[in-house]
Every structure is written in C-alpha cells, then in structure tokens.
Protein backbone atom coordinates (compact mmCIF):
# COMPACT_ATOMS: atom_id res chain seq x y z
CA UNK A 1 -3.62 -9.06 24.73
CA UNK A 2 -2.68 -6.05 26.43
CA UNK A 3 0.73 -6.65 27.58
CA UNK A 4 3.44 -6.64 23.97
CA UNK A 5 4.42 -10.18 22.65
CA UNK A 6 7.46 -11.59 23.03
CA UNK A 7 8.89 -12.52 19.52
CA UNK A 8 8.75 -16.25 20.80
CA UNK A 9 5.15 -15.83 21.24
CA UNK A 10 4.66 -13.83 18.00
CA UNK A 11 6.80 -16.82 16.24
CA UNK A 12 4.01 -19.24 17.79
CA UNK A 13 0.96 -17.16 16.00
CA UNK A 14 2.23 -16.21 13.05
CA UNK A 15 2.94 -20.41 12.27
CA UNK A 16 -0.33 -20.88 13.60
CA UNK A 17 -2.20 -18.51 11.16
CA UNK A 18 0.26 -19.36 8.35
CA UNK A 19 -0.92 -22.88 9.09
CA UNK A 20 -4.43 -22.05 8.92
CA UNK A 21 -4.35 -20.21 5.99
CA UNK A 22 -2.45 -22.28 3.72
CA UNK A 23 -5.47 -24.81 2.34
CA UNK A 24 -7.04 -20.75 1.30
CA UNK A 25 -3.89 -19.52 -1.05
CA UNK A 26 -4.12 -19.92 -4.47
CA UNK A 27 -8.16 -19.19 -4.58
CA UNK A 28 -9.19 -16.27 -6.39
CA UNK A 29 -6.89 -15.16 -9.41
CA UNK A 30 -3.62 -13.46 -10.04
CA UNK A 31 -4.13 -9.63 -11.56
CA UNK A 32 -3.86 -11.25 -15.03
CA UNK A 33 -5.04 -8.13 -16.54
CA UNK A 34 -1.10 -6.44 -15.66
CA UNK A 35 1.02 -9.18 -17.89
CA UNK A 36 3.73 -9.50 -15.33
CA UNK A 37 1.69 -9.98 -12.73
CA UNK A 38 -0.31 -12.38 -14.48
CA UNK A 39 3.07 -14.44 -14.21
CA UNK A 40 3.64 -14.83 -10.67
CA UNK A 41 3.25 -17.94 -8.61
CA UNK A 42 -0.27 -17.95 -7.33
CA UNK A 43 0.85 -20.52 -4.43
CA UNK A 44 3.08 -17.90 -2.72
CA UNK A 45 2.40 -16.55 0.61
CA UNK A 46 4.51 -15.26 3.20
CA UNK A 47 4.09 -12.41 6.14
CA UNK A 48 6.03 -10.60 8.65
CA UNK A 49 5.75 -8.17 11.56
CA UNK A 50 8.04 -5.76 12.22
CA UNK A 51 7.60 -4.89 16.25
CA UNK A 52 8.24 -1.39 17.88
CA UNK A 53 11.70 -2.61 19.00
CA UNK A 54 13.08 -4.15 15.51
CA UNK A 55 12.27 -7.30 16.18
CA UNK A 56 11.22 -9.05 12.86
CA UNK A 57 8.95 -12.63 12.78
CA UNK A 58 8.22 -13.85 9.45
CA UNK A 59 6.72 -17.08 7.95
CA UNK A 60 6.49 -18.51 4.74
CA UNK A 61 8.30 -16.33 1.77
CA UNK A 62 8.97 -13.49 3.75
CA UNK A 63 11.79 -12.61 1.39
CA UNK A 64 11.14 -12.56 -1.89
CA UNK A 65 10.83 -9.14 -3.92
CA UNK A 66 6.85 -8.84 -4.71
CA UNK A 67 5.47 -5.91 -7.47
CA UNK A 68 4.03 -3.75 -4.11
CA UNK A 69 1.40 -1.79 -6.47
CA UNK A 70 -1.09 -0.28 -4.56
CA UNK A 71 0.58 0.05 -1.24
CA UNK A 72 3.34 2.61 -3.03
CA UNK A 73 0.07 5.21 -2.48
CA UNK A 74 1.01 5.18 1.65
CA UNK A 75 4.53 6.22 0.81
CA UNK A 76 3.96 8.61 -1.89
CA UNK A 77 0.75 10.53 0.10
CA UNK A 78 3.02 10.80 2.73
CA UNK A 79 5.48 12.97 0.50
CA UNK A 80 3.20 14.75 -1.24
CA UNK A 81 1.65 15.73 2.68
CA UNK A 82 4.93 16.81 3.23
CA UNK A 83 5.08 18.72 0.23
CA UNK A 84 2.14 20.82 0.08
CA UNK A 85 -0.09 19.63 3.71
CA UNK A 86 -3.46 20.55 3.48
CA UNK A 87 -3.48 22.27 0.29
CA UNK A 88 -3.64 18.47 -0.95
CA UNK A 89 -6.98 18.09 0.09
CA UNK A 90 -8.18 20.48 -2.20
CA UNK A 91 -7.50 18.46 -5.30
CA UNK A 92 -8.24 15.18 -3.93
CA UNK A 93 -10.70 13.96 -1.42
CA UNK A 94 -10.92 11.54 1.72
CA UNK A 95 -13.40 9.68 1.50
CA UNK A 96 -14.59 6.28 0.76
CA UNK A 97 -15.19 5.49 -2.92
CA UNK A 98 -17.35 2.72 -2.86
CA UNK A 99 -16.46 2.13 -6.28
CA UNK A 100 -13.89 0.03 -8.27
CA UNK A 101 -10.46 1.12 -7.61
CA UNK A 102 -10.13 2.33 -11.74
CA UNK A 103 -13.49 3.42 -11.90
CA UNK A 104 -14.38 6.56 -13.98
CA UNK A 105 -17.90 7.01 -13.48
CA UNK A 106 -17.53 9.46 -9.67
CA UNK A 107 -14.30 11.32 -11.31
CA UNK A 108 -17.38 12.74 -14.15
CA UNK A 109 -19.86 13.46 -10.99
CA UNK A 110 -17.22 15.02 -8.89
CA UNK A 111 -15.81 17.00 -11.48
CA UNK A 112 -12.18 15.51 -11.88
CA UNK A 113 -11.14 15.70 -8.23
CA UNK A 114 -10.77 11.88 -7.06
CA UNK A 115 -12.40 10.85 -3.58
CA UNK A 116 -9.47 9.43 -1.65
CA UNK A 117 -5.63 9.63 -2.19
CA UNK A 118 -5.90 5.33 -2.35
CA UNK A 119 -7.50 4.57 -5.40
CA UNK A 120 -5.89 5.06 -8.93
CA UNK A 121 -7.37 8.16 -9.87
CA UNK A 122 -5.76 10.03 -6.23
CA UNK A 123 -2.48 8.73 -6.50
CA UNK A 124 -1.96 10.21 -10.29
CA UNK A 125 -2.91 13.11 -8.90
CA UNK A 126 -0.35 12.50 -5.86
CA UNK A 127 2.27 11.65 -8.43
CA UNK A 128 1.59 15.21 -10.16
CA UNK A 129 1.90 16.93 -6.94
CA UNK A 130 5.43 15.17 -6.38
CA UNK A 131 6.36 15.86 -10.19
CA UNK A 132 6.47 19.72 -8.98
CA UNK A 133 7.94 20.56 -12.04
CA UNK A 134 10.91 17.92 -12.19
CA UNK A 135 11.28 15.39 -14.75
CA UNK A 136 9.72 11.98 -13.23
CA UNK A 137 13.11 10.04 -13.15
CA UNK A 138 13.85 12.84 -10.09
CA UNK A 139 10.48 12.42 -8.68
CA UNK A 140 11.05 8.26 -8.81
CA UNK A 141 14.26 8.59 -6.84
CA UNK A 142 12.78 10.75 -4.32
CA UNK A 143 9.71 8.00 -4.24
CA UNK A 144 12.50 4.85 -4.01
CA UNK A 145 14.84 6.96 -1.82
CA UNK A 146 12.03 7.39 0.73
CA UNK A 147 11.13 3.47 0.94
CA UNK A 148 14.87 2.89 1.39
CA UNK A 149 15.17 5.30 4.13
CA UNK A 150 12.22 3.68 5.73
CA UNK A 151 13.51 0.06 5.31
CA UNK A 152 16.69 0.77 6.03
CA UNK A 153 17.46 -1.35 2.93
CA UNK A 154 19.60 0.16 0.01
CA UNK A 155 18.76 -2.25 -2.57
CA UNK A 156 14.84 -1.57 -3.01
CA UNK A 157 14.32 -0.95 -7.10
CA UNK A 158 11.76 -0.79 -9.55
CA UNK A 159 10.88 -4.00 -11.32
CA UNK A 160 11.79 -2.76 -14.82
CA UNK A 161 9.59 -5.90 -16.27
CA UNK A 162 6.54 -5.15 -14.58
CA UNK A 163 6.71 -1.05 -14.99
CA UNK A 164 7.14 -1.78 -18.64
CA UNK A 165 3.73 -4.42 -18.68
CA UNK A 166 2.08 -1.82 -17.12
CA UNK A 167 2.90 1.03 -19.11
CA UNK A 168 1.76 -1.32 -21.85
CA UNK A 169 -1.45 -1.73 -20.65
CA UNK A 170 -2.20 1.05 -18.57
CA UNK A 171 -5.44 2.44 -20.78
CA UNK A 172 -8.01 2.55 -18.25
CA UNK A 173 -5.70 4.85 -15.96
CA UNK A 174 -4.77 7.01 -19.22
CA UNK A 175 -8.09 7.74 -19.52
CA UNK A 176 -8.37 8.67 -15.67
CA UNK A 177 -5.39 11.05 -16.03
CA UNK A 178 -6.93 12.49 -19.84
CA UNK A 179 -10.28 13.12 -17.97
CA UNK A 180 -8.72 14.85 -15.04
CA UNK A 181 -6.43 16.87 -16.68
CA UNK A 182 -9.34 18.05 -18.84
CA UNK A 183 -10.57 19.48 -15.55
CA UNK A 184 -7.40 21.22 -14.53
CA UNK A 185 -6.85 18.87 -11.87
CA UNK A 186 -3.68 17.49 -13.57
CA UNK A 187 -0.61 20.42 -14.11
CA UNK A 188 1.97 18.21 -15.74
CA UNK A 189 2.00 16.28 -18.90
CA UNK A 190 -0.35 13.16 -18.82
CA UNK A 191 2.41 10.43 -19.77
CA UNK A 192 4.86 11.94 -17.18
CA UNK A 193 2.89 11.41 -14.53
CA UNK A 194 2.13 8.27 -15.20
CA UNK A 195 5.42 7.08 -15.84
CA UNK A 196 5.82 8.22 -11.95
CA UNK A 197 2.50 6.66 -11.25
CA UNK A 198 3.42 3.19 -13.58
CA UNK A 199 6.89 3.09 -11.93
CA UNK A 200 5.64 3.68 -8.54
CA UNK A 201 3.50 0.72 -8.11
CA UNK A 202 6.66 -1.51 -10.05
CA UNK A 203 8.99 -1.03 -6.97
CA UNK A 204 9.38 -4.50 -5.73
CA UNK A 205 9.88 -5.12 -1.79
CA UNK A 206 9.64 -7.88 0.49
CA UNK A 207 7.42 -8.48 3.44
CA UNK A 208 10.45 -7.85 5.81
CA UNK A 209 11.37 -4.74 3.68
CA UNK A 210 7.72 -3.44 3.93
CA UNK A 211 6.71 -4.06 7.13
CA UNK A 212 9.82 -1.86 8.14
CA UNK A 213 8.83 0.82 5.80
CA UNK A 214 5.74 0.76 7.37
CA UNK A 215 6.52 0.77 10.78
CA UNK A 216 6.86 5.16 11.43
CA UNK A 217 2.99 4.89 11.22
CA UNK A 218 2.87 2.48 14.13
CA UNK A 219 4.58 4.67 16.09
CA UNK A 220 3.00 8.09 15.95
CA UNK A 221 5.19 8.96 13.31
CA UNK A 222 8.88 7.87 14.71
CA UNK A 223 11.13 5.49 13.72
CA UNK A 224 11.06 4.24 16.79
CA UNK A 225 14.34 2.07 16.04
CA UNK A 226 16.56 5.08 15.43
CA UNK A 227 14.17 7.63 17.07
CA UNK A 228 14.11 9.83 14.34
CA UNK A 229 10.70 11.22 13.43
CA UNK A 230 9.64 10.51 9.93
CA UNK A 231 5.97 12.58 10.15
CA UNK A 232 4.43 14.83 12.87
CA UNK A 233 2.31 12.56 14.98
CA UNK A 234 -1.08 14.25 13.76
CA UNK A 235 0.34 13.53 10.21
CA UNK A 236 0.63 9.34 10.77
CA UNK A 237 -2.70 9.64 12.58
CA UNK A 238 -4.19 10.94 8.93
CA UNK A 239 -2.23 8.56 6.70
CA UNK A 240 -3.46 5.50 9.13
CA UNK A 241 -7.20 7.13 9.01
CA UNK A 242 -7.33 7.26 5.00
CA UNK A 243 -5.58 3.29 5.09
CA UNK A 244 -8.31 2.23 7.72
CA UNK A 245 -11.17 3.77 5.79
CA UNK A 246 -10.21 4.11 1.84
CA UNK A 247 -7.05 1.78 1.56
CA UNK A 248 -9.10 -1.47 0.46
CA UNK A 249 -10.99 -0.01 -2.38
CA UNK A 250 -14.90 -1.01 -2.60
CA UNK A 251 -13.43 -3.55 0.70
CA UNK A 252 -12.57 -1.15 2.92
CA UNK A 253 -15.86 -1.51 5.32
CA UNK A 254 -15.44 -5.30 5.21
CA UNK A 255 -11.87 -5.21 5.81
CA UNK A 256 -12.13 -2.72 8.37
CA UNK A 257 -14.88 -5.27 9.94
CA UNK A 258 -13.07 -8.36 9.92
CA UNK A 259 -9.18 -6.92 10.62
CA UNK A 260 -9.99 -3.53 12.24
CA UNK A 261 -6.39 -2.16 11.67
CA UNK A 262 -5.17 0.38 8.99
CA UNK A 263 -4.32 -1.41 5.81
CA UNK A 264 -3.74 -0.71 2.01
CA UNK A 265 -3.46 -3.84 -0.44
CA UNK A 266 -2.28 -3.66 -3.73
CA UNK A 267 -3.20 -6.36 -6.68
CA UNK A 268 0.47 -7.40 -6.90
CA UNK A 269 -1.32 -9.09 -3.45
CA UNK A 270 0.78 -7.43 -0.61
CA UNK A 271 -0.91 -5.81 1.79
CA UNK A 272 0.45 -3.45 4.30
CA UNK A 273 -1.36 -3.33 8.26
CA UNK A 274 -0.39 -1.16 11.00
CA UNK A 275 -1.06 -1.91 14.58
CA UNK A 276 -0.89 1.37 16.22
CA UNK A 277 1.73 0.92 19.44
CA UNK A 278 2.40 -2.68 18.24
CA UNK A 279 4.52 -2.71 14.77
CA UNK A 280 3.08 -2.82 10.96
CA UNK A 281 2.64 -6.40 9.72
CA UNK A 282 3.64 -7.00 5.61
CA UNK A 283 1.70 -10.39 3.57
CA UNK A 284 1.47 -11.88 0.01
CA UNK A 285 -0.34 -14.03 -1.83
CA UNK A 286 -0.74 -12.68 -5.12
CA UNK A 287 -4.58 -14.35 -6.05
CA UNK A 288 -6.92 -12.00 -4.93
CA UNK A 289 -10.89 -11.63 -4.25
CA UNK A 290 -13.31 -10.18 -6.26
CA UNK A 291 -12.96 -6.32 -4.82
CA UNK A 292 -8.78 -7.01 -6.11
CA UNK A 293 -7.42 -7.12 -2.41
CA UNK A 294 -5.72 -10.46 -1.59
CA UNK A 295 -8.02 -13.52 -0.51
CA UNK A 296 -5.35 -15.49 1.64
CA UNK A 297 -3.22 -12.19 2.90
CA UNK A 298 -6.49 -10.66 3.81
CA UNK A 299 -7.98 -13.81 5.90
CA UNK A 300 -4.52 -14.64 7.27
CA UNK A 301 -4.30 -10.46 8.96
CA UNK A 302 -7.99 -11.39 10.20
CA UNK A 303 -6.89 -14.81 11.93
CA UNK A 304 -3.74 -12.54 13.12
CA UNK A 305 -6.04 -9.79 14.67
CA UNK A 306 -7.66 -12.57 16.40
CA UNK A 307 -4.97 -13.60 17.85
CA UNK A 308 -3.26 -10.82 18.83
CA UNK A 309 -5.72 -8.94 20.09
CA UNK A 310 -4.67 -5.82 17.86
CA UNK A 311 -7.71 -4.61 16.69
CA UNK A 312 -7.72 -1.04 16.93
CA UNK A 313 -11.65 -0.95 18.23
C-alpha cells in the first residue's frame, strides 16, 4: 500500500494476522535454559504498532511487561554511538555472524573483537563502552532512563527476578567476556560489565511500551510525536542497517527474506520491527524456533508485511 493506513484499517490487519497466527503460538520452546524465562506462559502473544502520528493498534496481550533481552542491544548501541561514533567500530564489527548468538568459536578466529554489535559477545562489549568508567548501577540508569525517554513511560524497570536467573546462569557469556578481555577488548572488570549486560536484557516492557521506544528509527531519527530528534538521520539509517542484517542471529537472511524490515528479537520472544516512514511494530510469544528468535512473533510480522505492504525492498 502506498498511501498510510488509517488506524481503522490497521485495527482490521492486525486481528486478521493475530487470527492467523494463533493455531502457530506455543510451538517451539520457551528459553528454558534462563530459569525465569523458562517460567513464562508459552501461550502468550500479543503485538502493536506504533504509527508516525502516535496512533497505537494492538491485539492480543499488548500490555503485559515481557523480559525484552535481546532487543535492549538497539537501545544500548545507540548510546554507546552516541558516546564514542565511529571509534565503536573498531572494537566490534558489522557484520553478519552466521553463528549462534553465544557462540565462541569466531571471537578465537577474529581475535576477541565480536562481528556485530547484536549478538552477545558485541553488546558486552557495548555495555563496557557505556561503563566509561562509572559503576554499572549509573550506566543501568542511563540504559533505563533512555527507554523511558523513548516510551514516554516512567515506570519501565528491570525485572529483578529474571536479572538475578540470569546472573545465575550466565556461564557461557562469562566465558565470552573472560576471552575478550584476555584480548584487551574488554577495559572494565568482567562481572561489572555483565551486571550492565545481565541487567540490560532484564528490563521488562510491553509491546505498546516498545514499539514507542522504537519508533525514532522509523522516522529518520525524530520523535516524530514531539519532534525532537533522538539520532542524526545517518545515525538511525546505521542502527536499522545492523537490525536488518545482524539483529536475528544465524536468522537474519531468512528473516530479512520473509519480513524484509529491520528487526532484532530477543529469546524473552519480543521482537522489535521498524517500517521506515510507517511506525515500528512490537510482538511476543515467548516459544521460539530453533535459531532462538520467536516462531509465532516472527510468522505473525511476515503475515503483517504482507499485508501492509511495508517491506522495505
């Protein structure tokens, strides 16, 4: 469609894919491996869009707080691009992994320096670059403080429960940060910066909350609700370039395939699109596939592009 949606219209699709997708949730499996997570209600889905002008459609549970995980990496590359621009790129890559998203095996190829700010290894070394020094309660609140700008929502937090069952459990990423600080690439203390990274991916949103957050990247880098500019335009262009081509692990190519819009998931199950010039759509459904993205939220943003029209090719 070339011509925007009314919200009446975007009400009508959004039932219609929710409807289409509901016999899918609950195949695949919960991310049993993070305790917490392993406790959540695999028969949950619900998605919203958040248009250019405010407007906010949402289906199913649209409103209850979900463990965001993996989509925390948009938000906190965006800071640390903020905080240090280009100079970024020269401790972590941008390019597709092709690997698992807590694999070890390129970090000992590629000499410590991660290939894309999305996967686990590139977002502990994004949470070092936003420790700068600070103790990591500071750098949280700057993290949490940036979502609830974004979302216009005061009462975003950290899921204390999960950041706990993750800190418990957390080995395979310890030994991600050991072996990169044993190749300088790491300038902080190994447990602080994973207490940033652990806590990160606990902050619990709803699909409103993070289709909001998301939506600066849909507009060139403006809230284009207040007007205010969040990121240089060429900056949003970058972020949505890494989502589109790194942001679904070992998935990316088929996601980018079958959606064709910028997207990260995370295996709490959200996942996070942006329809350039449209608005950024939010969905959960916390089994996921076998690459750890989430089966129905990823079908159900396929069956939306469809729709829509919103591909970005």
């Amino acid at each position: 469609m070339t011509r925007p949606l009314t919200k009446a219209e975007l009400r009508v699709i959004l039932e219609e894919v929710a409807a289409e997708i509901r016999p899918r949730v609950g195949e695949g499996a919960v991310a049993a491996y993070i305790p917490e997570l392993a406790k959540v209600d695999p028969s949950k889905f619900g998605m919203a869009v958040t248009t250019l002008d405010g407007a906010v459609v949402a289906v199913g549970d649209a409103d209850e707080p979900f463990s965001i995980q993996s989509v925390s990496k948009v938000f906190t590359l965006t800071l640390a691009l903020g905080r240090v621009g280009d100079a970024l790129w020269r401790r972590v890559g941008r390019e597709p992994s092709g690997s698992p998203f807590n694999s070890i095996v390129q970090l000992e190829a590629e000499k410590g320096v991660p290939r894309n700010p999305l996967i686990n290894a590139g977002a502990i070394v994004v949470a070092d670059v936003l420790l700068a020094g600070r103790e990591p309660k500071a750098a949280l609140g700057e993290i949490v403080g940036f979502l609830r700008f974004l979302a216009d929502e005061p009462d975003i937090v950290i899921d204390r429960d999960v950041a706990r069952s993750e800190t418990a459990t957390g080995e395979r990423n310890r030994a991600l940060a050991h072996f990169m600080k044993a190749f300088g690439n790491l300038g902080h203390d190994v447990d602080k910066v994973l207490g940033v990274y652990f806590h990160q991916c606990a902050i619990a949103m709803s699909r409103r909350q993070l289709s909001r957050a998301g939506l600066f990247l849909a507009d060139a880098g403006r809230d284009p609700t207040t007007g205010r500019a969040v990121v240089t335009a060429e900056r949003a262009r970058r972020v949505a370039a890494l989502m589109m081509t790194c942001g679904h692990y070992d998935g990316s190519g088929d996601f980018a395939y079958r959606v064709g819009l910028p997207g990260k998931s995370g295996v709490g199950g959200g996942i996070l699109c942006v329809a350039p010039g449209r608005g950024a759509i939010a969905v959960w459904s916390p089994c996921l596939n076998e690459k750890g993205n989430s089966l129905a939220g990823s079908l159900a943003l396929e069956a939306l592009a469809r729709r829509t029209g919103w591909s970005v090719f």
